[in-house]
N, C-alpha and C. Protein backbone atom coordinates (compact mmCIF):
# COMPACT_ATOMS: atom_id res chain seq x y z
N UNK A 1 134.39 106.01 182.04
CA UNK A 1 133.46 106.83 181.30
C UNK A 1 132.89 106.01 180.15
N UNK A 2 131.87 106.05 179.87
CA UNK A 2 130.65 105.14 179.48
C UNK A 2 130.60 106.10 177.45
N UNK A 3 130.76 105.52 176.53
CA UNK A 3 130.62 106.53 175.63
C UNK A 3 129.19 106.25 174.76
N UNK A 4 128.81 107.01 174.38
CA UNK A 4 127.12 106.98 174.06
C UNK A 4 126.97 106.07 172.49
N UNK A 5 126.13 105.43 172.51
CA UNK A 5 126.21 104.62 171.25
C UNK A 5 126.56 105.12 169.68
N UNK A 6 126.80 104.92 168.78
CA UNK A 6 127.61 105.77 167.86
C UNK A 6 126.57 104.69 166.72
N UNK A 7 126.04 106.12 166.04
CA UNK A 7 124.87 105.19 164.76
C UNK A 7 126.05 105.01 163.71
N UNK A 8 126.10 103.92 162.98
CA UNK A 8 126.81 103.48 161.83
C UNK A 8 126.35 103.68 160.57
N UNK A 9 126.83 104.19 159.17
CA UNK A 9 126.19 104.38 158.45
C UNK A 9 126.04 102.93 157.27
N UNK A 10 125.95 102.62 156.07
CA UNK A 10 125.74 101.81 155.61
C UNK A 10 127.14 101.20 155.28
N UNK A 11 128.49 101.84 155.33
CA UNK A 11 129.97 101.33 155.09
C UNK A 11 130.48 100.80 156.32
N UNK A 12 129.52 101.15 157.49
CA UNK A 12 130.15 100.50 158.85
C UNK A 12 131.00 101.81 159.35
N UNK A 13 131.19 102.94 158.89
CA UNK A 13 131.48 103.61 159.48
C UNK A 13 131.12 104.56 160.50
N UNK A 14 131.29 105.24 161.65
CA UNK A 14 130.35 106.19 162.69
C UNK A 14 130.61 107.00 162.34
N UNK A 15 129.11 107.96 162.56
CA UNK A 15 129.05 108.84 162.50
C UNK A 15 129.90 110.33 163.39
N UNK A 16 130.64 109.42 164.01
CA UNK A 16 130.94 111.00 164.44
C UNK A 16 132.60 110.97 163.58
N UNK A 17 132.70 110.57 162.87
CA UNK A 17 133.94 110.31 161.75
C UNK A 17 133.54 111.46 161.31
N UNK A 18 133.92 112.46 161.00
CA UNK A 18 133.71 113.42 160.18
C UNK A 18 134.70 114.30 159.02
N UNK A 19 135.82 113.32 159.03
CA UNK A 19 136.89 113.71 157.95
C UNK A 19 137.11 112.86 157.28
N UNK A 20 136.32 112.19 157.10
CA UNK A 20 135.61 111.16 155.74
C UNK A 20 135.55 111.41 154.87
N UNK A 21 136.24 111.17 153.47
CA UNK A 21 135.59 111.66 152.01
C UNK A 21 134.73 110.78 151.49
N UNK A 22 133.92 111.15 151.18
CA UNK A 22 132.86 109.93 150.29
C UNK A 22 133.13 110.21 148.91
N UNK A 23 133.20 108.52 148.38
CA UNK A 23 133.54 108.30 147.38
C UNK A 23 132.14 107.60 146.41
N UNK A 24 132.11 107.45 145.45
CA UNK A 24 131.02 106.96 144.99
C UNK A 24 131.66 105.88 143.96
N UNK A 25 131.12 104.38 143.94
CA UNK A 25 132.28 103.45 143.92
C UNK A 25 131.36 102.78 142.57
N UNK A 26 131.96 102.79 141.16
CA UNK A 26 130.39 102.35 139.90
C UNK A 26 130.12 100.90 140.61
N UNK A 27 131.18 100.24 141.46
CA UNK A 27 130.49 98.68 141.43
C UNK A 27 130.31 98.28 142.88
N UNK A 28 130.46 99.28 143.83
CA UNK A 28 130.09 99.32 145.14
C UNK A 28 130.66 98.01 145.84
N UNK A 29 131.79 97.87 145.63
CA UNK A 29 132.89 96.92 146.42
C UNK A 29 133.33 96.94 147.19
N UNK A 30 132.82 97.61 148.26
CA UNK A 30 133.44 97.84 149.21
C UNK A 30 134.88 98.33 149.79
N UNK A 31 134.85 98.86 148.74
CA UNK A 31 136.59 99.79 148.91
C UNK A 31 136.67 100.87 149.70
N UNK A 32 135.47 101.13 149.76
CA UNK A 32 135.34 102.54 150.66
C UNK A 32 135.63 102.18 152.38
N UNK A 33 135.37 101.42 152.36
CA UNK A 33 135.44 100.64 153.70
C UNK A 33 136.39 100.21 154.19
N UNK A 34 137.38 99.64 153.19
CA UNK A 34 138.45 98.95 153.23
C UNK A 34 139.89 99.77 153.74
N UNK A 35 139.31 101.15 152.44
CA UNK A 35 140.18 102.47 152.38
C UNK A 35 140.21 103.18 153.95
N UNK A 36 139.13 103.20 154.46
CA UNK A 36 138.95 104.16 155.82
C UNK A 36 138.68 102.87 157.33
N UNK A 37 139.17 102.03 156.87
CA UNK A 37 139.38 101.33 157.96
C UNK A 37 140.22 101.27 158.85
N UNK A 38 140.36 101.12 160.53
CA UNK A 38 141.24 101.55 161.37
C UNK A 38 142.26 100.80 161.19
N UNK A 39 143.90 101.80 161.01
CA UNK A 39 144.67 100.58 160.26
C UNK A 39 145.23 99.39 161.73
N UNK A 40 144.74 100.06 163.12
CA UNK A 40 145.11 99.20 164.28
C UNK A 40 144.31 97.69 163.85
N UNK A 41 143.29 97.79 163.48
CA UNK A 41 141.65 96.98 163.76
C UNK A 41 142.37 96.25 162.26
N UNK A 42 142.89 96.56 161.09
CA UNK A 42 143.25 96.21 160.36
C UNK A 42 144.34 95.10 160.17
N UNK A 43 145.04 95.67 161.13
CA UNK A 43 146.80 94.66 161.35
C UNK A 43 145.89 93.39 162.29
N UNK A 44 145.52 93.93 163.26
CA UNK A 44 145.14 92.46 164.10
C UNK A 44 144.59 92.06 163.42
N UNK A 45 143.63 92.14 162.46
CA UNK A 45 142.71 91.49 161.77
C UNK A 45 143.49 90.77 160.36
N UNK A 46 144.76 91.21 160.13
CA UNK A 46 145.26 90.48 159.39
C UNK A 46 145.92 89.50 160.05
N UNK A 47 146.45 89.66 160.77
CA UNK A 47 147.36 88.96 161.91
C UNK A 47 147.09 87.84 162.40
N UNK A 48 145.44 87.89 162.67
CA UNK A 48 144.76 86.41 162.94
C UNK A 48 144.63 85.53 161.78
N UNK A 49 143.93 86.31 160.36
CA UNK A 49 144.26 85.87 159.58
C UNK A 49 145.53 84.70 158.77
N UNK A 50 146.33 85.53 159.19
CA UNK A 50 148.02 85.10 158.79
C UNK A 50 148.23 83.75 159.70
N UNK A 51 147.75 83.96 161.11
CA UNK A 51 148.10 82.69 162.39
C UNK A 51 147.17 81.75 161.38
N UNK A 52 146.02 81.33 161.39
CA UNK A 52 145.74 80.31 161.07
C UNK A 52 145.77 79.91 159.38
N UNK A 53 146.38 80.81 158.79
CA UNK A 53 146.92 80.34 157.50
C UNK A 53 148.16 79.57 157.87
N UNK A 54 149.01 79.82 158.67
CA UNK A 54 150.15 79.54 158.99
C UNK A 54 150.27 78.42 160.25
N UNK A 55 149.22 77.90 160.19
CA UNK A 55 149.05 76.50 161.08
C UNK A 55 148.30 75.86 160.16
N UNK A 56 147.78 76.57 158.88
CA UNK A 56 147.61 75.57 158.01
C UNK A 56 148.65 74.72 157.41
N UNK A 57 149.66 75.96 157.30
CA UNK A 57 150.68 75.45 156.36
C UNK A 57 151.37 74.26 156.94
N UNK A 58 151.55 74.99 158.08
CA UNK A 58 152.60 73.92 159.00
C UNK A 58 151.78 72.42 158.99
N UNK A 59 150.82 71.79 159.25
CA UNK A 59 150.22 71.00 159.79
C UNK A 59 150.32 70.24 158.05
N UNK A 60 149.95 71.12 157.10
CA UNK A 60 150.01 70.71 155.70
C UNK A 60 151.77 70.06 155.12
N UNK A 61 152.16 71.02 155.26
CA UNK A 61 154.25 70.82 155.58
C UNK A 61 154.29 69.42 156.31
N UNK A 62 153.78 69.43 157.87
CA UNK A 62 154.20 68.48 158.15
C UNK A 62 153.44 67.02 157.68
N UNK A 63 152.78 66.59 157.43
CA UNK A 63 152.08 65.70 156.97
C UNK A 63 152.59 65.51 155.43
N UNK A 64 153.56 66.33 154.62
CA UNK A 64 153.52 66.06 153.44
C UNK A 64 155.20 65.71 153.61
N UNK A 65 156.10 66.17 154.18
CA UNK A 65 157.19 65.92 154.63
C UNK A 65 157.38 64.59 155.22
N UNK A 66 156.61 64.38 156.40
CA UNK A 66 157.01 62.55 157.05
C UNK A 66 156.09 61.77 156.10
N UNK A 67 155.54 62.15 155.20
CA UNK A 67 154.73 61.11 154.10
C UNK A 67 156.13 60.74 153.08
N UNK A 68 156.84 61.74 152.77
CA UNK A 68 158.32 61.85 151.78
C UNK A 68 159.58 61.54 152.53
N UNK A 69 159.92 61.92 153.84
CA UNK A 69 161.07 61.60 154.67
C UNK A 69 161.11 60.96 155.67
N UNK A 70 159.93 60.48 156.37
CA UNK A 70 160.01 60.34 157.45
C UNK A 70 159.91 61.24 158.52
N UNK A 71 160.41 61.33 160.07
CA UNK A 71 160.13 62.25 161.10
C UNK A 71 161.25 63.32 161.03
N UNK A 72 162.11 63.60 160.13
CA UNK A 72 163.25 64.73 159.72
C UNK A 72 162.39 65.47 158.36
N UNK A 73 161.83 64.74 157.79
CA UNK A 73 161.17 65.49 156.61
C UNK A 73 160.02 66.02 157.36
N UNK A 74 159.00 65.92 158.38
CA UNK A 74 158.18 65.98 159.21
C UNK A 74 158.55 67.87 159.51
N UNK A 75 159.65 67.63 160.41
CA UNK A 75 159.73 68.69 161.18
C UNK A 75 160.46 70.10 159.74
N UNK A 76 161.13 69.54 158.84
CA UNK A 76 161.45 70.28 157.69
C UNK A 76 160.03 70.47 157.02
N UNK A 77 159.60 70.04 156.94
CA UNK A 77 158.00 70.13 156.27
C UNK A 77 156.94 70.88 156.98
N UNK A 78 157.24 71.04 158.36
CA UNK A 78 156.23 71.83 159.01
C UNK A 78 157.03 73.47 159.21
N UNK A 79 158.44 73.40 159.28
CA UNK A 79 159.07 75.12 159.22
C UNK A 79 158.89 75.58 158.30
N UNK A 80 159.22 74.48 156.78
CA UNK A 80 158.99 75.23 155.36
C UNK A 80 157.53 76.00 155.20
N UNK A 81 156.89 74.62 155.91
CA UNK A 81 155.32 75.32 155.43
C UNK A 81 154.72 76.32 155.88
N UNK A 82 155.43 76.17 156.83
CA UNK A 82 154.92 77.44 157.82
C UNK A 82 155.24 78.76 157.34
N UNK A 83 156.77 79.04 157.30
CA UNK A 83 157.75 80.47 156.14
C UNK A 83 156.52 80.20 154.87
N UNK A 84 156.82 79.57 154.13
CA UNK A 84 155.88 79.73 152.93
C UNK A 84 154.34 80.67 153.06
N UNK A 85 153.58 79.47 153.56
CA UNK A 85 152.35 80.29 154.04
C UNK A 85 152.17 81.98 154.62
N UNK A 86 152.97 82.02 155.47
CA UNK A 86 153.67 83.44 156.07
C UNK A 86 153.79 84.43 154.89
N UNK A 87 154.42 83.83 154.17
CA UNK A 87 155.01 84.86 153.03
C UNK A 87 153.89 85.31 152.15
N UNK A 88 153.52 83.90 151.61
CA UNK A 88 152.34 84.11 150.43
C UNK A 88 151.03 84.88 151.16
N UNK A 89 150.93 84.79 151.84
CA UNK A 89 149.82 85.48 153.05
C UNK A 89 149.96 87.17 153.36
N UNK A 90 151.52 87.17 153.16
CA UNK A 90 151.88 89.13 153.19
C UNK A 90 152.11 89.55 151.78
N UNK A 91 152.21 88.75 150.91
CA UNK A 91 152.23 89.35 149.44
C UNK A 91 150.88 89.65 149.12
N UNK A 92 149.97 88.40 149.29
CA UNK A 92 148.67 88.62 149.07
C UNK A 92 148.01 89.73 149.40
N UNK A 93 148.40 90.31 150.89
CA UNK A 93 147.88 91.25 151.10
C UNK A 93 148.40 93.02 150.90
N UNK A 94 149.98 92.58 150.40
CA UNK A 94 149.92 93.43 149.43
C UNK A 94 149.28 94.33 148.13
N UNK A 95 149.26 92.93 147.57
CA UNK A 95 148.79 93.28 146.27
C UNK A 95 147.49 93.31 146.47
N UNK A 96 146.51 92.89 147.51
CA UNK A 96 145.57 93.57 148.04
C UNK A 96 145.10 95.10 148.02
N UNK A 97 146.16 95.71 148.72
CA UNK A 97 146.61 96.88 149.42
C UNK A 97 146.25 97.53 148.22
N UNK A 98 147.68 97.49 147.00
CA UNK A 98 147.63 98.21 145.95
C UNK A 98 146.65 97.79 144.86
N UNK A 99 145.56 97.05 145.18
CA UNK A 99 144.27 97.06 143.84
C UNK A 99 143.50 97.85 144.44
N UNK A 100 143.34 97.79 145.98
CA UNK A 100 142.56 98.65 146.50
C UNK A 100 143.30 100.06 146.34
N UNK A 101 143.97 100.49 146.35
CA UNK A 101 144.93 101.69 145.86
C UNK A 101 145.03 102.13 144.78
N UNK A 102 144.66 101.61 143.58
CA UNK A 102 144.82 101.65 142.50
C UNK A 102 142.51 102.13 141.84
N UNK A 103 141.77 100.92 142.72
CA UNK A 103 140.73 101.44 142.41
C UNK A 103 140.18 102.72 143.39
N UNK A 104 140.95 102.97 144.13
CA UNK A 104 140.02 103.93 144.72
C UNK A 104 140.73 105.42 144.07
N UNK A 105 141.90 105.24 143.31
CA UNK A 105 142.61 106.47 142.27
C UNK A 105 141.65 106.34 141.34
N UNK A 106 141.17 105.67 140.41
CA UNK A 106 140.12 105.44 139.57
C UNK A 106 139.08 106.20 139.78
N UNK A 107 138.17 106.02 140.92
CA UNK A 107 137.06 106.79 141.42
C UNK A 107 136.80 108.19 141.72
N UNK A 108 135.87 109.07 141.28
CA UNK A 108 136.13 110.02 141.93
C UNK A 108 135.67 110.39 143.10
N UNK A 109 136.06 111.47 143.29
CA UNK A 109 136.26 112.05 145.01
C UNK A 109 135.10 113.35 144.89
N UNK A 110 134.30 113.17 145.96
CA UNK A 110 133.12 114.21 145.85
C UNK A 110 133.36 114.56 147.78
N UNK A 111 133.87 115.92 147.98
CA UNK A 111 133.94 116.44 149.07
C UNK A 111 133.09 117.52 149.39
């Protein structure tokens, strides 16, 4: 079954969303967007995110490790970097989470 094209409004959201609150944002940051985004479409989209932060790290780890140890500092340098990156990458998007949480309490709510 074929579903009929769905008009988007200016937040990227469709229209047939209809338990939407609109918010009115003084600096139009896109929080509104952020807030009502699918949290499925959200995780993968962090997720890819996180993978190639985390082949940054590693590739960064390892190159900075066999520059300091040799091919044992190498492979210690590419797990560290890798956990590291990982981590700093889910805090970030923590504290993401809660500024966006924090400004959209700020705003008011017009239903």
């Amino acid at each position: 079954m074929t579903h009929p094209k769905r008009q988007d409004d200016a937040f990227g959201l469709s229209a047939k969303d209809d338990t939407t609150v609109n918010i009115m944002s003084a600096n139009n940051s896109g929080a509104y967007r952020e807030l009502f985004e699918d949290p499925k479409h959200k995780k993968s989209r962090r997720r890819q995110r996180r993978r190639i932060r985390m082949a940054a790290g590693g590739v960064g780890g390892f190159v900075v490790g066999g520059a300091l140890l040799g091919p044992v500092g190498a492979c210690a340098g590419c797990v560290s970097g890798v956990a590291m990156s990982r981590a700093a990458s889910r805090v970030g998007e923590r504290w993401k989470d809660d500024r966006l949480q924090r400004e959209m309490s700020s705003h008011t709510l017009l239903v």
